[in-house]
N, C-alpha and C. Protein backbone atom coordinates (compact mmCIF):
# COMPACT_ATOMS: atom_id res chain seq x y z
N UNK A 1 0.82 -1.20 0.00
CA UNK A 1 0.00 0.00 0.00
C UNK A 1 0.86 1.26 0.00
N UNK A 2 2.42 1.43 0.80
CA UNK A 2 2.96 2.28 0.58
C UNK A 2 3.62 2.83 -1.08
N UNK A 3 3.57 1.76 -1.54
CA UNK A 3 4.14 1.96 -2.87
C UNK A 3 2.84 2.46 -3.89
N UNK A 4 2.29 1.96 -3.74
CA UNK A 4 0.45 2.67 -4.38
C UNK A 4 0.65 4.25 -3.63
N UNK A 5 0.53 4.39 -2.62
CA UNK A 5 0.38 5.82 -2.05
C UNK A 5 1.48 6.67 -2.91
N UNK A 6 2.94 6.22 -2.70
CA UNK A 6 4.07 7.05 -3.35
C UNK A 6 3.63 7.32 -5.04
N UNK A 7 3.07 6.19 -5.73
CA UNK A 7 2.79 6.37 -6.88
C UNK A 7 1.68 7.45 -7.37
N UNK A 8 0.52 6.99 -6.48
CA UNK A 8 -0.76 7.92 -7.01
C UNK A 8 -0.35 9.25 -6.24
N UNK A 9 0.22 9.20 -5.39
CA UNK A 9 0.80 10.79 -4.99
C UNK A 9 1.61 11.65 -5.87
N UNK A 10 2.82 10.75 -6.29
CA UNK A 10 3.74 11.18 -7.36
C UNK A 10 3.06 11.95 -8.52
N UNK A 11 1.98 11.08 -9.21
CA UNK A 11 1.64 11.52 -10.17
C UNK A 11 1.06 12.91 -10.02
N UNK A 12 -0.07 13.17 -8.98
CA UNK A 12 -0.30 14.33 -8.74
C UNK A 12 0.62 14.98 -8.77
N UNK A 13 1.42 15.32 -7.65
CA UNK A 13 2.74 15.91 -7.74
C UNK A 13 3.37 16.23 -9.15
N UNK A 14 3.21 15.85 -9.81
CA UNK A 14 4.00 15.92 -11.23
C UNK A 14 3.15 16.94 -12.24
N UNK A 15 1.69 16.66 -11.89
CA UNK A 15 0.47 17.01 -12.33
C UNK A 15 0.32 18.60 -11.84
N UNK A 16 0.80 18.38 -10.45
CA UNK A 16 0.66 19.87 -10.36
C UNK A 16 1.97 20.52 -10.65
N UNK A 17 3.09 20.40 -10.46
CA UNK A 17 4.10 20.76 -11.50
C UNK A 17 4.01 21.16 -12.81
N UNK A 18 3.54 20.33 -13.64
CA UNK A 18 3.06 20.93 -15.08
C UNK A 18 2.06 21.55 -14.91
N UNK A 19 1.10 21.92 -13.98
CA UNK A 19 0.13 23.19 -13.70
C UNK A 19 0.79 24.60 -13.77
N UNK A 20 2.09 24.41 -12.87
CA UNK A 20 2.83 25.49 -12.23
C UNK A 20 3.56 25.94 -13.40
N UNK A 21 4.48 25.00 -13.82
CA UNK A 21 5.13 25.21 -15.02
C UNK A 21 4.47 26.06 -16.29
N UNK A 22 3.19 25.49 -16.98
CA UNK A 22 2.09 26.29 -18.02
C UNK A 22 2.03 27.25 -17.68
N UNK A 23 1.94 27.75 -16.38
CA UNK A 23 0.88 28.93 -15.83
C UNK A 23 2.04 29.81 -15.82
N UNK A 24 3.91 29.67 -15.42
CA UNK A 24 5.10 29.62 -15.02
C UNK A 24 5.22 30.69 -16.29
N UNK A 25 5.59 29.61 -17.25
CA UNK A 25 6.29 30.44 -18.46
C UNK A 25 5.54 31.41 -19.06
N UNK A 26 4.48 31.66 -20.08
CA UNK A 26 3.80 32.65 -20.03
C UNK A 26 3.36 34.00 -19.24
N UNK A 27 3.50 33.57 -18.05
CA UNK A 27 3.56 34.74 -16.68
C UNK A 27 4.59 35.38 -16.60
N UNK A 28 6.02 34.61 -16.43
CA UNK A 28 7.44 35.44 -16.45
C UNK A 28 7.30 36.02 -17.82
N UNK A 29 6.82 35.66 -19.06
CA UNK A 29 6.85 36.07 -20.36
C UNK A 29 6.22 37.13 -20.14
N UNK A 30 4.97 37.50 -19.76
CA UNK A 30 3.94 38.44 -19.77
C UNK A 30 4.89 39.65 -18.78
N UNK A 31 5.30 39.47 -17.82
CA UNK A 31 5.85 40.27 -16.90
C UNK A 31 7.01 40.79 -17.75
N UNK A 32 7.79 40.30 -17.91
CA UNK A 32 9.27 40.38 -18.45
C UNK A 32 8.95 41.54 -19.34
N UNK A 33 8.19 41.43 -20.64
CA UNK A 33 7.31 42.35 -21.67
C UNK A 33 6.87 43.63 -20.78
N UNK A 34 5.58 43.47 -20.02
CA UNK A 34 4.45 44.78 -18.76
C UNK A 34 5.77 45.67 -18.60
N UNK A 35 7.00 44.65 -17.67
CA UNK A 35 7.86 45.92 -17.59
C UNK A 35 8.65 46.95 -18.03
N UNK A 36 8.90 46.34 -19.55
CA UNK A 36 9.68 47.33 -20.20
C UNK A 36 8.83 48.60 -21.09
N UNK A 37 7.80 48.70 -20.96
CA UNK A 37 6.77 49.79 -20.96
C UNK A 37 7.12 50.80 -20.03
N UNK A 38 7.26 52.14 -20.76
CA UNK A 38 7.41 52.97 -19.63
C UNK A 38 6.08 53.93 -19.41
N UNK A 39 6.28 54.46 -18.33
CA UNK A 39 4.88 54.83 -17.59
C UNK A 39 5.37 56.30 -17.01
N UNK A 40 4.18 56.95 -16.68
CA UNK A 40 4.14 58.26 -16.23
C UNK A 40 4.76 57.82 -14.88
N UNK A 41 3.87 57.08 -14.08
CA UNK A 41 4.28 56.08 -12.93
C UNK A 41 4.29 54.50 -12.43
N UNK A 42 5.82 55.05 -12.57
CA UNK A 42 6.27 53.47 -12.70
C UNK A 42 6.29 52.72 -11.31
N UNK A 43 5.81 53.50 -10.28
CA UNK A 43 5.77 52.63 -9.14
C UNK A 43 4.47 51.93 -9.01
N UNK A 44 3.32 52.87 -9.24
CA UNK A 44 2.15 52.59 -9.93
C UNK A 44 2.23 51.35 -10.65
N UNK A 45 2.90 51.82 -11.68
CA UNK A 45 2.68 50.16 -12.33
C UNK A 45 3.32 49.32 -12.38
N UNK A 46 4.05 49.01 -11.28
CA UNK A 46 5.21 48.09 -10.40
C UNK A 46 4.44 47.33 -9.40
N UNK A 47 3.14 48.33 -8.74
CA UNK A 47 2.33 47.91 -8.27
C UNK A 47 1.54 46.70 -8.72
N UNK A 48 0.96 47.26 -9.46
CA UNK A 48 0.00 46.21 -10.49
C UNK A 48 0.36 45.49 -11.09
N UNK A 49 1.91 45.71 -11.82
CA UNK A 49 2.48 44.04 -12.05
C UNK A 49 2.72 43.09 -10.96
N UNK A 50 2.86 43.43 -9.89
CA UNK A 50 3.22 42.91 -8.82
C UNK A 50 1.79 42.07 -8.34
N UNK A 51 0.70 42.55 -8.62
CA UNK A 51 -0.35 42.39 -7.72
C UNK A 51 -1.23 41.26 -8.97
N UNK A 52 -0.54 41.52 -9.97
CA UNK A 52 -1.20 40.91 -10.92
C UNK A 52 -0.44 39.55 -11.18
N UNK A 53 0.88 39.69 -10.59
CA UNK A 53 1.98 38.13 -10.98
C UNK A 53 1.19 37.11 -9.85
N UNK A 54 0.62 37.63 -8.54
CA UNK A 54 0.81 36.79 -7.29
C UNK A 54 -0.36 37.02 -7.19
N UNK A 55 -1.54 37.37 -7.68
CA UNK A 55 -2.72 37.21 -8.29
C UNK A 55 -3.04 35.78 -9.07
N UNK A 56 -2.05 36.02 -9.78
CA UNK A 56 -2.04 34.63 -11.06
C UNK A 56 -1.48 33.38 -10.42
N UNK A 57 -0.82 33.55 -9.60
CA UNK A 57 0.17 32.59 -8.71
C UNK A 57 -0.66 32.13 -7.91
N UNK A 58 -1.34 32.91 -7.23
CA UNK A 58 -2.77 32.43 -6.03
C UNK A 58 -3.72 31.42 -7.02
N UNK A 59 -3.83 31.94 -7.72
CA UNK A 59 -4.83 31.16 -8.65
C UNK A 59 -4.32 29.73 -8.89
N UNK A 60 -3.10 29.76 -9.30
CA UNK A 60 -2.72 28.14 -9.79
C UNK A 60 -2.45 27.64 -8.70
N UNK A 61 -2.24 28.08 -7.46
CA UNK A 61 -1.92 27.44 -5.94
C UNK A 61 -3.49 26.68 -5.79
N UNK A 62 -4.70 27.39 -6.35
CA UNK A 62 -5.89 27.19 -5.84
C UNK A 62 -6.28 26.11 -7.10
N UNK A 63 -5.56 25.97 -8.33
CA UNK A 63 -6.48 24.92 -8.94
C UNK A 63 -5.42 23.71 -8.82
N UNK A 64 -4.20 23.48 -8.13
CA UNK A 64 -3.60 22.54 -7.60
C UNK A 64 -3.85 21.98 -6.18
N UNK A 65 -4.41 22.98 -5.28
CA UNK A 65 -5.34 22.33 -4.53
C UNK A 65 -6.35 21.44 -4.49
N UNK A 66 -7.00 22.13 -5.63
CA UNK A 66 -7.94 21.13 -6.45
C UNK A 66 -7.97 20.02 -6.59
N UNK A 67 -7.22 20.26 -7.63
CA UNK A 67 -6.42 18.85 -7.85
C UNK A 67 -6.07 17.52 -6.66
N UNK A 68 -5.56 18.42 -5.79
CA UNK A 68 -5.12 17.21 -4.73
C UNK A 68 -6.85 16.97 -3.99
N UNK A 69 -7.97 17.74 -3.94
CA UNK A 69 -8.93 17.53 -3.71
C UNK A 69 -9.67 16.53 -4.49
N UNK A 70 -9.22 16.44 -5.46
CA UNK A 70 -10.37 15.73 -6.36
C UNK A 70 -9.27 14.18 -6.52
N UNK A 71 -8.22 13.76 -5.99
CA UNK A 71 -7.60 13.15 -5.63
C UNK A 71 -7.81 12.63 -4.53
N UNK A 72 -7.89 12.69 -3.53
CA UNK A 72 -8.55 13.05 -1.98
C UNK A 72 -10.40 11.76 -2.48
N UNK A 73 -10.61 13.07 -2.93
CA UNK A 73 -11.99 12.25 -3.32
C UNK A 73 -12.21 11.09 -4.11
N UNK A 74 -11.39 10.58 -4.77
CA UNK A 74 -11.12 9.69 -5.83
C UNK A 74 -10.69 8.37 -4.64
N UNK A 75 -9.95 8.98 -3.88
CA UNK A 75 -9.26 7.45 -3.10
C UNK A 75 -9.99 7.36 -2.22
N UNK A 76 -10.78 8.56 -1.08
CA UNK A 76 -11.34 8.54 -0.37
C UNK A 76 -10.49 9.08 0.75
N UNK A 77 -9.78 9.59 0.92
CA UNK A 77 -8.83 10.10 1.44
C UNK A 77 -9.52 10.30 2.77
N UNK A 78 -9.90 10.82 2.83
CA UNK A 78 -10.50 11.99 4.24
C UNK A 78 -11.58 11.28 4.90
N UNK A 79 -11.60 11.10 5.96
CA UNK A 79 -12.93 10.20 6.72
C UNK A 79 -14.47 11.04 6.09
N UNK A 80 -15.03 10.13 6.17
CA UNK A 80 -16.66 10.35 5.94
C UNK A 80 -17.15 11.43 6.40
N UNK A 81 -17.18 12.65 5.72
CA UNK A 81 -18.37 13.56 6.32
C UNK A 81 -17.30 14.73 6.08
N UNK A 82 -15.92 15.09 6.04
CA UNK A 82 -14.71 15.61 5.95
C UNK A 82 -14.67 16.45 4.41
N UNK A 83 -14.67 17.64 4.43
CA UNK A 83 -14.57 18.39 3.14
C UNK A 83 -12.89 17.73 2.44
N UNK A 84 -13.23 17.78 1.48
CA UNK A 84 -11.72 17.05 0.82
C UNK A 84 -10.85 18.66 0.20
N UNK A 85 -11.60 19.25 -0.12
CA UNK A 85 -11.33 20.58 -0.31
C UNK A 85 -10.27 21.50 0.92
N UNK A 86 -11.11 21.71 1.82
CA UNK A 86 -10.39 21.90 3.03
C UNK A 86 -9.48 21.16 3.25
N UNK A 87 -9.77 19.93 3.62
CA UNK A 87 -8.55 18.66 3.69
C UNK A 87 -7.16 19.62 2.86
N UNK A 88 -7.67 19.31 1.59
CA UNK A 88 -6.27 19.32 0.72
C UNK A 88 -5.34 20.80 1.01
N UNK A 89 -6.27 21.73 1.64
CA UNK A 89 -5.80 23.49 1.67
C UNK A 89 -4.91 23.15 2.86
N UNK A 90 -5.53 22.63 3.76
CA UNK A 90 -5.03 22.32 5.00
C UNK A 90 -3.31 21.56 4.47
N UNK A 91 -3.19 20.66 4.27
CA UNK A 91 -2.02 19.74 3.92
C UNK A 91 -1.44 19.91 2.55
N UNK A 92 -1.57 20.98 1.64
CA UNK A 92 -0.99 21.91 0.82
C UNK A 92 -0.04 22.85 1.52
N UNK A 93 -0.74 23.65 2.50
CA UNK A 93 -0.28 24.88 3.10
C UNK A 93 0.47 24.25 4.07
N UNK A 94 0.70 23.15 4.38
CA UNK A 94 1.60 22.66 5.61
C UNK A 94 1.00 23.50 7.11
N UNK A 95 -0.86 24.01 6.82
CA UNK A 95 -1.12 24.47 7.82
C UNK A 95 -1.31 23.44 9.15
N UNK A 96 -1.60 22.18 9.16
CA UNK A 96 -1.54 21.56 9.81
C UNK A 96 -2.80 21.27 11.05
N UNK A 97 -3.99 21.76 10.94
CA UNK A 97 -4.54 22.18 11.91
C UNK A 97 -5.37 20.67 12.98
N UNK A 98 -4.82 18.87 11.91
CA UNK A 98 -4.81 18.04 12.67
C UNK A 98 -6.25 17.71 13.23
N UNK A 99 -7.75 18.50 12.64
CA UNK A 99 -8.65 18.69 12.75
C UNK A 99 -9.34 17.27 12.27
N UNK A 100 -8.76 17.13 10.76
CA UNK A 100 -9.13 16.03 9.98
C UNK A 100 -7.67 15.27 9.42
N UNK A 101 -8.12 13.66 9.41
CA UNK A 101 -7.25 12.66 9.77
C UNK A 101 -7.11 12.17 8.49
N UNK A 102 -5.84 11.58 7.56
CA UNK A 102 -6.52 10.79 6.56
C UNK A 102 -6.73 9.05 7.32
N UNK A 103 -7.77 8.52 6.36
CA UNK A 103 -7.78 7.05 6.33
C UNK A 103 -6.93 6.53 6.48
N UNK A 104 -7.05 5.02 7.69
CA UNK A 104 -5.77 4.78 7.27
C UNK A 104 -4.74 4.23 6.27
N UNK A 105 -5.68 3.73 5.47
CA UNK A 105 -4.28 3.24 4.11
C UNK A 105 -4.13 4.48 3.05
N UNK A 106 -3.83 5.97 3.32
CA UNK A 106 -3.80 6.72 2.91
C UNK A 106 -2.83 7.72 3.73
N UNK A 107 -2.28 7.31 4.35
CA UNK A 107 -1.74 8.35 5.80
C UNK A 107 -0.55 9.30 4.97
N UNK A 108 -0.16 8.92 3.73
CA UNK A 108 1.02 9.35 3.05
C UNK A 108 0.35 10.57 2.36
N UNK A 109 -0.43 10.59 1.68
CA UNK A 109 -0.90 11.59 1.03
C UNK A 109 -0.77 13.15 1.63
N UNK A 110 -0.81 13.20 3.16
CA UNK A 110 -1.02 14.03 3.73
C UNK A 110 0.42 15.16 3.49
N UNK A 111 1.35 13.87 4.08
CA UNK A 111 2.31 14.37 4.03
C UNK A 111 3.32 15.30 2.56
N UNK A 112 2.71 14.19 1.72
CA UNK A 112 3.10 14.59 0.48
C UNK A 112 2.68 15.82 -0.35
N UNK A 113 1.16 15.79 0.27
CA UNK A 113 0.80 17.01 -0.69
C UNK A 113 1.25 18.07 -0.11
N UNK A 114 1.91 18.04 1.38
CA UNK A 114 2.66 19.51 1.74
C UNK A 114 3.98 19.54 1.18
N UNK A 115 4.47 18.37 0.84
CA UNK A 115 6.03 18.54 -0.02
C UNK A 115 5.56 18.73 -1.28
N UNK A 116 4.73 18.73 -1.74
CA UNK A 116 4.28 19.55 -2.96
C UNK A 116 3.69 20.95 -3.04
N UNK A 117 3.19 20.95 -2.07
CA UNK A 117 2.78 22.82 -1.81
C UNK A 117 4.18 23.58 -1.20
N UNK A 118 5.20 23.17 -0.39
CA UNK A 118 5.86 23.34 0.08
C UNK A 118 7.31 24.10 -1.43
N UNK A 119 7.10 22.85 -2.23
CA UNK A 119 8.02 23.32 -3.51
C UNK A 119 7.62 24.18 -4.45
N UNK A 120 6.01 24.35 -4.56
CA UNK A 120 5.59 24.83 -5.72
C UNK A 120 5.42 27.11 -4.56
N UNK A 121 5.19 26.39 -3.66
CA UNK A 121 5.37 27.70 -3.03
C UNK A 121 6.24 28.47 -3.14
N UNK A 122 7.24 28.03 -2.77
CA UNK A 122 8.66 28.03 -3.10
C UNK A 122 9.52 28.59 -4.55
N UNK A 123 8.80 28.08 -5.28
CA UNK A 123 8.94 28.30 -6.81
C UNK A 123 8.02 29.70 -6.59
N UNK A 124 6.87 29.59 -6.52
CA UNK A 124 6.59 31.25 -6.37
C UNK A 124 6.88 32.37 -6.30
N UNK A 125 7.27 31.57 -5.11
CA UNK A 125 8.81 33.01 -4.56
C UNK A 125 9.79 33.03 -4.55
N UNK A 126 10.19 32.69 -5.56
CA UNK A 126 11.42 32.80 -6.41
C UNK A 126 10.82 33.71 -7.95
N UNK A 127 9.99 33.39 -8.29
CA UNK A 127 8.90 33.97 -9.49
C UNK A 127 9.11 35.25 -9.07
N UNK A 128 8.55 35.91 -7.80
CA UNK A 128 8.14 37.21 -7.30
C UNK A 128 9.45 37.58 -6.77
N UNK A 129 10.12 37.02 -6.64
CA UNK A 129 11.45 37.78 -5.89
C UNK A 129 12.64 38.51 -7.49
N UNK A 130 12.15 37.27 -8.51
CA UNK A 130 12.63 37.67 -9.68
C UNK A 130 12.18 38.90 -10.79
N UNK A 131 10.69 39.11 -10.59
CA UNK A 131 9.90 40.17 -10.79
C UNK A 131 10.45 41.24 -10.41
N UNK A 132 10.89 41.42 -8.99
CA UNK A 132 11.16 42.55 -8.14
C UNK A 132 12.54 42.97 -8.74
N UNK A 133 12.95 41.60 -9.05
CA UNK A 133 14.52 41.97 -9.28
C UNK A 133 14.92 42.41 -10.82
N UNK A 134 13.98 41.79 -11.70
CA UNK A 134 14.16 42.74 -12.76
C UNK A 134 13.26 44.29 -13.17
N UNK A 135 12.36 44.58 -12.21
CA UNK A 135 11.87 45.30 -12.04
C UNK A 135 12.75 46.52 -11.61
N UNK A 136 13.42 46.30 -10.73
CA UNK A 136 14.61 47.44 -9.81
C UNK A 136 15.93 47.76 -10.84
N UNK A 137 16.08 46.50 -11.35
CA UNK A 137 17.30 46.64 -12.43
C UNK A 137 16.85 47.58 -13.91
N UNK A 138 15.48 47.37 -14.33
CA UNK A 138 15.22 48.48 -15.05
C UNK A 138 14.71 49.69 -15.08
N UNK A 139 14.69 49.82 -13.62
CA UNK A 139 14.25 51.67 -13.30
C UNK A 139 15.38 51.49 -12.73
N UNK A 140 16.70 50.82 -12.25
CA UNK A 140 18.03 51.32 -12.51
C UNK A 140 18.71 52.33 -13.90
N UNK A 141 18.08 51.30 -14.73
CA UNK A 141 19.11 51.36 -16.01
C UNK A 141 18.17 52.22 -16.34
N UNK A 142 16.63 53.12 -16.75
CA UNK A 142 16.12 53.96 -16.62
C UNK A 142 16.59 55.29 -15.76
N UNK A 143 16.88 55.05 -14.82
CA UNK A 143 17.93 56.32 -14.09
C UNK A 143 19.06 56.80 -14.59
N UNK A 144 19.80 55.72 -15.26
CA UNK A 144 20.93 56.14 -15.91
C UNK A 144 21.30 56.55 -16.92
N UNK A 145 19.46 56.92 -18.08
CA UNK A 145 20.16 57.33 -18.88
C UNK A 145 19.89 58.83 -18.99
């Protein structure tokens, strides 16, 4: 049963990876482009790229939740009566709140889908920290000329 769990977990995991990834490249593409527009105010619209990258980022955090929800529901994950939805937000976010239990021939899932929210989070913010950083480097090089 542990090797079934690692597997049907994996795949998710992978599943939401290529979520992150689709949603990934086009976004740094879209940003990379927004910024080299210049603006009356560029903090202004430093703003709104900003609010609009981790906007888009919230979003694919929320349909990889999903995902591990409708996974959840598929195996049966979550005792009887237990939102699988919640479930999955809960053990995505590594919030932990221990409220709801998985089944027991499922006890892995739990863990896993926070080492998958845990990386893809992660990747986020690295996304937004890179935003910022080419963001600053071209109202650098904007200052200088």
């Amino acid at each position: 049963m542990v090797l079934t769990q690692f597997l049907f977990a994996g795949i998710v995991s992978l599943g939401n990876i290529a979520v992150h990834a689709v949603i990934m490249v086009p976004l740094v593409a879209t940003v990379d482009r927004a910024l080299r527009w210049r603006h009356q105010l560029p903090q202004v619209w430093l703003a709104g790229v900003m609010i609009a990258t981790v906007s888009v980022l919230m979003m694919a955090h929320a349909v990889e939740v999903t995902l591990w929800a409708a996974t959840y529901a598929l195996f049966d994950v979550a005792p009887p009566g237990a939102d699988d939805l919640y479930f999955a937000f809960v053990n995505y976010t590594t919030l932990g709140y221990g409220d709801v239990l998985p089944v027991e021939g499922w006890r892995l899932f739990g863990p896993i889908t926070a080492m998958n929210g845990v990386l893809l989070f992660g990747w986020s913010t690295a996304a937004i920290f890179e935003v910022l950083t080419r963001a600053m480097q071209q109202r650098s090089e904007a200052n200088d000329k």
